[in-house]
Protein backbone atom coordinates (compact mmCIF):
# COMPACT_ATOMS: atom_id res chain seq x y z
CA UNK A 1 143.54 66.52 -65.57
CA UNK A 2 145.70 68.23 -63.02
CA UNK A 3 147.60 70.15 -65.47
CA UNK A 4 144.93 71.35 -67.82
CA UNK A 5 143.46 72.91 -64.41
CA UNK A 6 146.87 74.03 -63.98
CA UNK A 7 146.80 75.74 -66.99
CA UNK A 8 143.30 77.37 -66.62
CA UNK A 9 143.95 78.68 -63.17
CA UNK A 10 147.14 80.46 -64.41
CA UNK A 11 145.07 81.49 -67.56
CA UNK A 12 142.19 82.73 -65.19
CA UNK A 13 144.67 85.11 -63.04
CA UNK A 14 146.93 86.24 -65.99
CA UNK A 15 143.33 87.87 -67.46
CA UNK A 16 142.65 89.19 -63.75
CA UNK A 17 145.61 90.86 -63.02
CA UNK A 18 145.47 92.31 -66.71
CA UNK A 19 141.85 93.37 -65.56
CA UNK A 20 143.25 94.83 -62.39
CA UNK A 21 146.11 97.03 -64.13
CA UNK A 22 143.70 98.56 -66.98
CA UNK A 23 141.16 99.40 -63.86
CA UNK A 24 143.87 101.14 -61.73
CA UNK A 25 145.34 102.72 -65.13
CA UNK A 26 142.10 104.07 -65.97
CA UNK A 27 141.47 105.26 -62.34
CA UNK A 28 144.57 107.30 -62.22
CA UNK A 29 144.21 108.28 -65.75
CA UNK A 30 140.58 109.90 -64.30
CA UNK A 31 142.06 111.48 -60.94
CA UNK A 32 144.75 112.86 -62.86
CA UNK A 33 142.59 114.38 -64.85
CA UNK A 34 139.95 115.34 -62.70
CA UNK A 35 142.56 116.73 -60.04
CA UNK A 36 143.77 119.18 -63.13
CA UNK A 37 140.58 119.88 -63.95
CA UNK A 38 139.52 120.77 -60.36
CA UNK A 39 143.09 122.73 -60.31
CA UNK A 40 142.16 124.72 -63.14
CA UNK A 41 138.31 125.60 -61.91
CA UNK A 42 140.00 126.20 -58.24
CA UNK A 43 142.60 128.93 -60.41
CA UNK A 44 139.76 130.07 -62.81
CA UNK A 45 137.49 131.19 -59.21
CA UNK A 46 140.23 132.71 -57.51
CA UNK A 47 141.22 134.57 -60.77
CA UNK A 48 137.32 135.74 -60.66
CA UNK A 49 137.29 136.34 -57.02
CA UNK A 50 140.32 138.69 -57.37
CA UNK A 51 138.45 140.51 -60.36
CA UNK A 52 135.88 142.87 -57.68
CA UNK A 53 136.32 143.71 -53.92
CA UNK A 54 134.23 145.55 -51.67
CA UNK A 55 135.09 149.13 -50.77
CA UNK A 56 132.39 150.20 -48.47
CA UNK A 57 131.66 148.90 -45.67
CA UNK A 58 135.24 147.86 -44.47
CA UNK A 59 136.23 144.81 -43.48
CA UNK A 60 134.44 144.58 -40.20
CA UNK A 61 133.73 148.62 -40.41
CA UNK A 62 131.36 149.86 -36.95
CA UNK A 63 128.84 151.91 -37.38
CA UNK A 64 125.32 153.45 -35.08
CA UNK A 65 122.28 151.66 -35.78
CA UNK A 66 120.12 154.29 -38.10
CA UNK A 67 123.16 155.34 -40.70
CA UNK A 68 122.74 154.94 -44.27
CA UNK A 69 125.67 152.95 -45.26
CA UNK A 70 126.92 153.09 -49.01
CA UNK A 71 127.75 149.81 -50.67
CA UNK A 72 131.32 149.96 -52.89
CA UNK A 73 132.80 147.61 -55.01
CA UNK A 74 135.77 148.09 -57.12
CA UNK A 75 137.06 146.76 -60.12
CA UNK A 76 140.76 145.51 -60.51
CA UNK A 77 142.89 146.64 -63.05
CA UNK A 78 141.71 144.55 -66.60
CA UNK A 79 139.19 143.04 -64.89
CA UNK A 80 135.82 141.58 -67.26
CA UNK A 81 132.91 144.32 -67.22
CA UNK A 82 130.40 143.54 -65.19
CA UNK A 83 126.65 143.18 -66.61
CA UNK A 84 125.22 143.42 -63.23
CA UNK A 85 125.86 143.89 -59.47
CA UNK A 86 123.59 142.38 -57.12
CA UNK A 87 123.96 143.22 -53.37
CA UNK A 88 122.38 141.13 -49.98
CA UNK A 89 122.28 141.91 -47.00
CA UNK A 90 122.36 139.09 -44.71
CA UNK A 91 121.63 136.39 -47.27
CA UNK A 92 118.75 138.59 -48.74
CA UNK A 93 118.50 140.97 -51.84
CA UNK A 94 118.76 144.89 -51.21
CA UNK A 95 119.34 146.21 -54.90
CA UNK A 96 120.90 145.44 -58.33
CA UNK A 97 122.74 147.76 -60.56
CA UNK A 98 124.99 147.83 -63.32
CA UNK A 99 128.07 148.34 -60.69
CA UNK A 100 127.26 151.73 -59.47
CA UNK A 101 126.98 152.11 -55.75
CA UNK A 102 123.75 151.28 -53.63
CA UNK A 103 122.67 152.86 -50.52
CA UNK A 104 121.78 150.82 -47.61
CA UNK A 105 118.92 152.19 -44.94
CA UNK A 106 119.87 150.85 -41.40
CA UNK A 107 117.23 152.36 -39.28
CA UNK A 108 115.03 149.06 -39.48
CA UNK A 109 118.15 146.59 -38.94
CA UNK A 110 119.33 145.37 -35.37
CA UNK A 111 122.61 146.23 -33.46
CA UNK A 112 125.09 143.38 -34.12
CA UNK A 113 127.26 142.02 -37.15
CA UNK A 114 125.95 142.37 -40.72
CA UNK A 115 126.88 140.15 -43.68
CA UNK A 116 127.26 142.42 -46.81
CA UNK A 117 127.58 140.30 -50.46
CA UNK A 118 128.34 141.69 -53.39
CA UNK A 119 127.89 139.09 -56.45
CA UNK A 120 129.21 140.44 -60.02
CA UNK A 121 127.63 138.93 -63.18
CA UNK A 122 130.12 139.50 -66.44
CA UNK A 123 128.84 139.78 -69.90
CA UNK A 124 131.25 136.30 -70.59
CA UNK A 125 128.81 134.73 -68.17
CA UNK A 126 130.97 134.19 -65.71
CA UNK A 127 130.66 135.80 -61.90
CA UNK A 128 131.94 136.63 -58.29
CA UNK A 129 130.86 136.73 -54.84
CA UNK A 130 132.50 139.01 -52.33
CA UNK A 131 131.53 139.54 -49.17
CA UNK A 132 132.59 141.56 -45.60
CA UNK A 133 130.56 142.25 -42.37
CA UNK A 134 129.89 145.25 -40.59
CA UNK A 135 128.59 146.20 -36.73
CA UNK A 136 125.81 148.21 -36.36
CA UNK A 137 125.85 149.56 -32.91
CA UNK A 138 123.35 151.34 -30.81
CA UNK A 139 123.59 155.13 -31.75
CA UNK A 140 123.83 156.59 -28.09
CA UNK A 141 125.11 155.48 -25.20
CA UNK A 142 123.25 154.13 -22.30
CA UNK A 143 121.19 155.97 -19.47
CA UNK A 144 123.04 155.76 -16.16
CA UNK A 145 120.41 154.71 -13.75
CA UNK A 146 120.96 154.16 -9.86
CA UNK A 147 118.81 152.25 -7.29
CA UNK A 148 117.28 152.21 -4.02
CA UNK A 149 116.51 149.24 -1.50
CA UNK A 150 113.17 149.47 -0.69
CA UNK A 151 112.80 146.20 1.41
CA UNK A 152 115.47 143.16 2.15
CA UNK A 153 114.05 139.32 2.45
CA UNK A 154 115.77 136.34 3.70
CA UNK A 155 117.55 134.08 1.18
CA UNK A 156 118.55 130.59 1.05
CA UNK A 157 122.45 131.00 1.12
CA UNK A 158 122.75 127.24 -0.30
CA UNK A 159 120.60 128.01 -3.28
CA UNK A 160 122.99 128.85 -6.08
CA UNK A 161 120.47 131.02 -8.19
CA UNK A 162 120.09 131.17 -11.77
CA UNK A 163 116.79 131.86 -13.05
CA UNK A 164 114.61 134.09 -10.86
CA UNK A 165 110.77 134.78 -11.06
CA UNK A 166 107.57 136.18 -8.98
CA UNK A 167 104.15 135.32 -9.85
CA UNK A 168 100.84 135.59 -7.41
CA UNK A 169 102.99 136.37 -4.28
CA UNK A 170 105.91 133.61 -4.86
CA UNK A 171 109.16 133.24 -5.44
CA UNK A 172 109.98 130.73 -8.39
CA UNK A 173 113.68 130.28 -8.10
CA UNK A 174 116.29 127.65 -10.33
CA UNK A 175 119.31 126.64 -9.14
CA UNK A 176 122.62 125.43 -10.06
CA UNK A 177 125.33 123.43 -9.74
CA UNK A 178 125.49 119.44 -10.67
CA UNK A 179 124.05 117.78 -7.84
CA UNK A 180 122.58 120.30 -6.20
CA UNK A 181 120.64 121.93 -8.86
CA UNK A 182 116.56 122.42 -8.33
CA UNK A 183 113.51 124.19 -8.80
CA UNK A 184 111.71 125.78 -6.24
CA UNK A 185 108.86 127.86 -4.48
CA UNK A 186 109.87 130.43 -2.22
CA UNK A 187 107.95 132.21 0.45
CA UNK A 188 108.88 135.80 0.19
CA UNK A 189 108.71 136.77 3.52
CA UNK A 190 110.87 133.02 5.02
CA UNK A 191 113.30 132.94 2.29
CA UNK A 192 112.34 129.16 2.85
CA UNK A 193 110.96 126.94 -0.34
CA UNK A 194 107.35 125.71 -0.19
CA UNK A 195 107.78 122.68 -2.70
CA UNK A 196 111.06 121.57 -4.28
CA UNK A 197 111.66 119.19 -7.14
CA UNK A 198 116.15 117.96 -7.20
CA UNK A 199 117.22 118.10 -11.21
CA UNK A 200 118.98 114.71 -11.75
CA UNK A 201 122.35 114.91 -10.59
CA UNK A 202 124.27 114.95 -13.38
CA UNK A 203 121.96 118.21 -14.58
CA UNK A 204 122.89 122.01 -14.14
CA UNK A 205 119.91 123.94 -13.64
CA UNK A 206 119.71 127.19 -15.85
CA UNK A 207 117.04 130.38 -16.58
CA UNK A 208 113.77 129.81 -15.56
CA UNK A 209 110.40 131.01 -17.34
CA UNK A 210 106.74 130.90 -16.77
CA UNK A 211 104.29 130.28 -20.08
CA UNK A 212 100.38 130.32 -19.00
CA UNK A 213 100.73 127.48 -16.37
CA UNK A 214 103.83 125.70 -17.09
CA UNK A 215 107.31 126.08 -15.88
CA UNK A 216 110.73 126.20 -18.12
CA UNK A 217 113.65 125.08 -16.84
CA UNK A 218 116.73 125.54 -19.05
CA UNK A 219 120.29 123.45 -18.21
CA UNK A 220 123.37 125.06 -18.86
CA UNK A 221 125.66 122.28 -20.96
CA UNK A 222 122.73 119.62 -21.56
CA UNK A 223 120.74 121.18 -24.21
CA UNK A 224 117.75 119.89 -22.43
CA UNK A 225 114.75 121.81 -20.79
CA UNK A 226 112.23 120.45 -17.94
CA UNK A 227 108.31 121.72 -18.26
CA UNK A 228 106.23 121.16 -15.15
CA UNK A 229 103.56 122.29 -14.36
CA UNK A 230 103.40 125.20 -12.06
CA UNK A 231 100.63 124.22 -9.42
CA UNK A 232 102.77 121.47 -8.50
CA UNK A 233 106.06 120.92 -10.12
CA UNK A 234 104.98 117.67 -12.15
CA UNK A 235 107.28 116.88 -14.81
CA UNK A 236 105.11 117.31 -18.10
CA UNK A 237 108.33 117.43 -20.70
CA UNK A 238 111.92 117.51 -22.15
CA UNK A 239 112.62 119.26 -24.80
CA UNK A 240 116.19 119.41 -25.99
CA UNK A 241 117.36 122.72 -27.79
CA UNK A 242 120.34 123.43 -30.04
CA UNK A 243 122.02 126.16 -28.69
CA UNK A 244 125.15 125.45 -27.18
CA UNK A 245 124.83 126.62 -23.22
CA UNK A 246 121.78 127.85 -21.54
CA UNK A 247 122.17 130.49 -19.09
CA UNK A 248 119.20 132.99 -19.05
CA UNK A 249 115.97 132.58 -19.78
CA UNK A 250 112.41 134.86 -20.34
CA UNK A 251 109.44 135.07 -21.55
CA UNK A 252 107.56 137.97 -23.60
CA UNK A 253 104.21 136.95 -24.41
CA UNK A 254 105.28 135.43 -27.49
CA UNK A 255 108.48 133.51 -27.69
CA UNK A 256 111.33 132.35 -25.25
CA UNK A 257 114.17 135.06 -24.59
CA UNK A 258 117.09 132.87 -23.97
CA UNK A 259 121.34 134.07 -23.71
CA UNK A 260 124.08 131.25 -24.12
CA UNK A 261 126.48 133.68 -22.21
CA UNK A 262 127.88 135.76 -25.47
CA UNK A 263 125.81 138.56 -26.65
CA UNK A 264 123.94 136.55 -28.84
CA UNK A 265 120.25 136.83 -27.70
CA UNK A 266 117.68 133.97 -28.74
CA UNK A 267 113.95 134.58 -30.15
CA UNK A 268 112.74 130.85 -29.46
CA UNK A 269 109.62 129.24 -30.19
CA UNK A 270 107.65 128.75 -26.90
CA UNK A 271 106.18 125.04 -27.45
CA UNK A 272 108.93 122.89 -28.98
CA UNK A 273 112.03 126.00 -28.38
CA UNK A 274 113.15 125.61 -31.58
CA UNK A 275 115.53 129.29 -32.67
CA UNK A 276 112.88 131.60 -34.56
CA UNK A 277 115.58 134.42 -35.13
CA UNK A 278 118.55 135.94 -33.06
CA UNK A 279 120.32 139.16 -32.77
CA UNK A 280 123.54 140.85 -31.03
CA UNK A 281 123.14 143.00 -28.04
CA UNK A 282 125.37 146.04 -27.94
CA UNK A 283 126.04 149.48 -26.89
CA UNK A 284 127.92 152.30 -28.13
CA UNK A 285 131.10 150.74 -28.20
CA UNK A 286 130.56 147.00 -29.17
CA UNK A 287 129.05 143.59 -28.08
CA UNK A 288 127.76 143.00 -24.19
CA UNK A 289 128.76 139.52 -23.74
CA UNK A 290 128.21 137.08 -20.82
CA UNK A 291 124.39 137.77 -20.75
CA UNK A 292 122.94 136.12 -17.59
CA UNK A 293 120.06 135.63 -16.04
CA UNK A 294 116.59 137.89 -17.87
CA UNK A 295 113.95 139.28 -16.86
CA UNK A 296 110.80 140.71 -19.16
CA UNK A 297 109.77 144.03 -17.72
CA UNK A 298 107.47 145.96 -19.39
CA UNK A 299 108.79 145.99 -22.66
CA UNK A 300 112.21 146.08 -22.06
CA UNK A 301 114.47 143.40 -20.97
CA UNK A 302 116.80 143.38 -18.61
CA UNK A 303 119.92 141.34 -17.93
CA UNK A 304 122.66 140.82 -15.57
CA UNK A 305 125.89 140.54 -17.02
CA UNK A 306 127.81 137.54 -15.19
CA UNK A 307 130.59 138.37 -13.19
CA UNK A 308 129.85 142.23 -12.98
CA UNK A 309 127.58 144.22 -10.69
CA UNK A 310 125.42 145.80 -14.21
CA UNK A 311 121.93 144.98 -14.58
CA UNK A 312 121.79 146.24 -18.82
CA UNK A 313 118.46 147.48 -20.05
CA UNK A 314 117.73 146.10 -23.71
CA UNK A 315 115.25 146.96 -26.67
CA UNK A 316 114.69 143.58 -27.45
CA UNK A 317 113.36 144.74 -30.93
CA UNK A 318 116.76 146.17 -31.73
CA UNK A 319 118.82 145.02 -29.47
CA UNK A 320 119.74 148.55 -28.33
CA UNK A 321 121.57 148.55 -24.84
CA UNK A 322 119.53 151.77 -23.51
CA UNK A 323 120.16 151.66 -19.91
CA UNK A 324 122.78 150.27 -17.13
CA UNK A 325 122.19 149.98 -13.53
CA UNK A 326 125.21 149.57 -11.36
CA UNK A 327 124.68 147.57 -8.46
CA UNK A 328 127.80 148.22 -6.50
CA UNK A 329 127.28 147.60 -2.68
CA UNK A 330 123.84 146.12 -2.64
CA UNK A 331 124.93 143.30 -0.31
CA UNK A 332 127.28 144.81 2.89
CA UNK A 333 130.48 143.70 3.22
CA UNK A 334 129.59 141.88 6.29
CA UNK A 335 127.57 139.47 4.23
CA UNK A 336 129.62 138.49 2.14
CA UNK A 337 131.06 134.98 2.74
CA UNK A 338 133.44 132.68 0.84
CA UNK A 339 130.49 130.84 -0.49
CA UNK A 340 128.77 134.14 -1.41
CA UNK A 341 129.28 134.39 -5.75
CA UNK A 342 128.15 137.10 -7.93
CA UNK A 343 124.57 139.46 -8.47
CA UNK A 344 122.50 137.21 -10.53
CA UNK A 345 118.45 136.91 -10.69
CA UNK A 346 115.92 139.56 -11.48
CA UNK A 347 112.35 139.47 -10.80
CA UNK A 348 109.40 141.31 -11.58
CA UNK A 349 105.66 141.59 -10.07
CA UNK A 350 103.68 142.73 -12.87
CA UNK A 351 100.71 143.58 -10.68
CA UNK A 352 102.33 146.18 -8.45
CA UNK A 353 105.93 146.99 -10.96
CA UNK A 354 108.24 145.74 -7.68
CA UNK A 355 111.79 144.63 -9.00
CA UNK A 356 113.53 141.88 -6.98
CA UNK A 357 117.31 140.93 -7.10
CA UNK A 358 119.41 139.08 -5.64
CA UNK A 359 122.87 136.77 -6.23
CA UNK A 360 124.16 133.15 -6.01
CA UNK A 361 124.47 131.91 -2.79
CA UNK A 362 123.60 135.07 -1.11
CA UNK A 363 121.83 135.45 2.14
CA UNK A 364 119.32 138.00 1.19
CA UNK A 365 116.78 139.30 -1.77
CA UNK A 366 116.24 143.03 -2.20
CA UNK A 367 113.40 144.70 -3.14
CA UNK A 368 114.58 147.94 -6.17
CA UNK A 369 113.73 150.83 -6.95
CA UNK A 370 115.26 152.37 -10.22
CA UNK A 371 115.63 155.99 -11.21
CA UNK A 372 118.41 158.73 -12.89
């Protein structure tokens, strides 16, 4: 009995491991073959991809917003003829020829980086895609503006300011720093706050906006927003966003205006602040990064750029960089302490058009006035 099970169990692992070998045979056997098959399509694309390259624009070519840029490819030496060219323009469809140039009309487009495409079609039925980017910047450079103090205001020298507002007399202010970030209510004339709500500790309180009665409160690594309600500061929501850091934050009527501290300006949706579209900021000569703290005025927005004295005036429709205000030697020397950081927070009183600034930490707010 013992050795006929003897048998059988050597029987039953002599067919297994034969099992085993044929598997792993015929597993290799298919990843040898599919790896030379995937060789051979990875050769027979980069053979294709060599076949066309774009011309015009240049790689990473600059041009002013408004030019009509011309849209080159070229063929390599024996290269397949190509049945049709069809160019995009940021992941949409301009034109298609038969691999002629095509002509494309910038004046509608926004400053910032471009994503040209170029995808050739061949009579064998195979095809290409090539693509480059291009800057469109704005096509003059900024107004020079200068300012005036009108009137100076106390400020709270422990309130580390990053999103400034004025509505119906007040001061809405957000501060920073972990564990001492808040919201607040500011009499004008005191400097002092009227109601204050403490962001949990382990928050960094951001921008600040005001939609019809609520409050936004953005946070600067968290992802995560606080809506209260204005009338009292009661907590009515978190939202979490995906953009990567919050720093400024605005409203114009329609959507959010948020910055993440590149150039990179955000359209967001105003109820759930989910990204409805974005573009680059930039002058004359490139990018404005480390966008701050925003302000809506009239049309235009404006920003401070951190760790400068500018205040930048921006198209928002283009992103156009049409003004910059240089506010060198706003706050005396004599105020300045070692606590005292840089210019940051810009408000605006849309009943009478008064402009408000002032900085982290700094002891007092200034009332503007802006001209040439």
């Amino acid at each position: 009995m013992n050795v006929f099970k003897l048998i059988y169990m050597n029987f039953f692992f002599s067919i297994k491991y034969l099992c085993c070998v044929l598997l792993i045979s015929s597993f290799s056997c298919n990843r040898s073959s599919s790896g030379v098959k995937n060789d051979n399509s990875a050769e027979q694309r980069q053979r294709r991809r060599a076949q066309i390259s774009i011309v015009s624009p240049g790689a990473n070519e600059r041009q002013p917003l408004g030019v009509t840029v011309t849209l080159s490819a070229r063929a390599r030496d024996g290269a397949e003829t190509i049945d049709s060219l069809r160019w995009f323009v940021n992941g949409n469809w301009l034109k298609t020829t038969k691999g002629e140039d095509a002509t494309w009309e910038t004046a509608e487009q926004t400053t910032g980086t471009h994503r040209i495409e170029a995808v050739a079609h061949y009579a064998s039925g195979q095809r290409d895609i090539v693509s480059t980017n291009i800057m469109l910047l704005a096509p003059q450079p900024p107004t020079q503006y200068k300012y005036r103090v009108i009137q100076v205001f106390p400020h709270d020298t422990k309130a580390f300011t990053q999103g400034l507002l004025f509505h119906e007399g007040y001061i809405y202010e957000s501060t920073g720093l972990r564990g001492q970030s808040t919201l607040r209510k500011v009499d004008l004339r005191t400097g002092q706050p009227v109601m204050l709500v403490d962001l949990p500790s382990e928050m960094f309180g951001e921008g600040l906006a005001l939609v019809d009665d609520k409050l936004i409160q953005i946070t600067w690594q968290e992802q995560v927003a606080f809506v209260y309600q204005k009338s009292d500061f009661r907590l009515l929501n978190r939202i979490n966003y995906n953009i990567r850091e919050g720093w400024g934050l605005t409203y114009d009527g329609e959507h959010l205006l948020m910055t993440d501290g590149s150039a990179t300006l955000y359209f967001l949706d105003k109820d759930n602040m989910t990204t409805v579209r974005r573009i680059e900021i930039c002058d004359d000569k490139g990018q404005v990064n480390q966008l701050n703290e925003l302000e809506y005025i009239s049309g235009e927005l404006w920003a401070n750029v951190y760790l400068t004295d500018d205040i930048i005036r921006i198209d928002p429709k283009t992103g156009i960089v049409t003004g910059r205000i240089n506010m060198a030697g706003l706050l005396n020397s004599s105020d300045i302490k070692p606590e005292t950081d840089v210019l940051n927070g810009i408000a605006y009183d849309e009943e009478t058009g008064k402009i408000y600034v002032t900085g982290k930490n700094w002891p007092k707010l200034f009332e503007i006035q802006v001209y040439q």
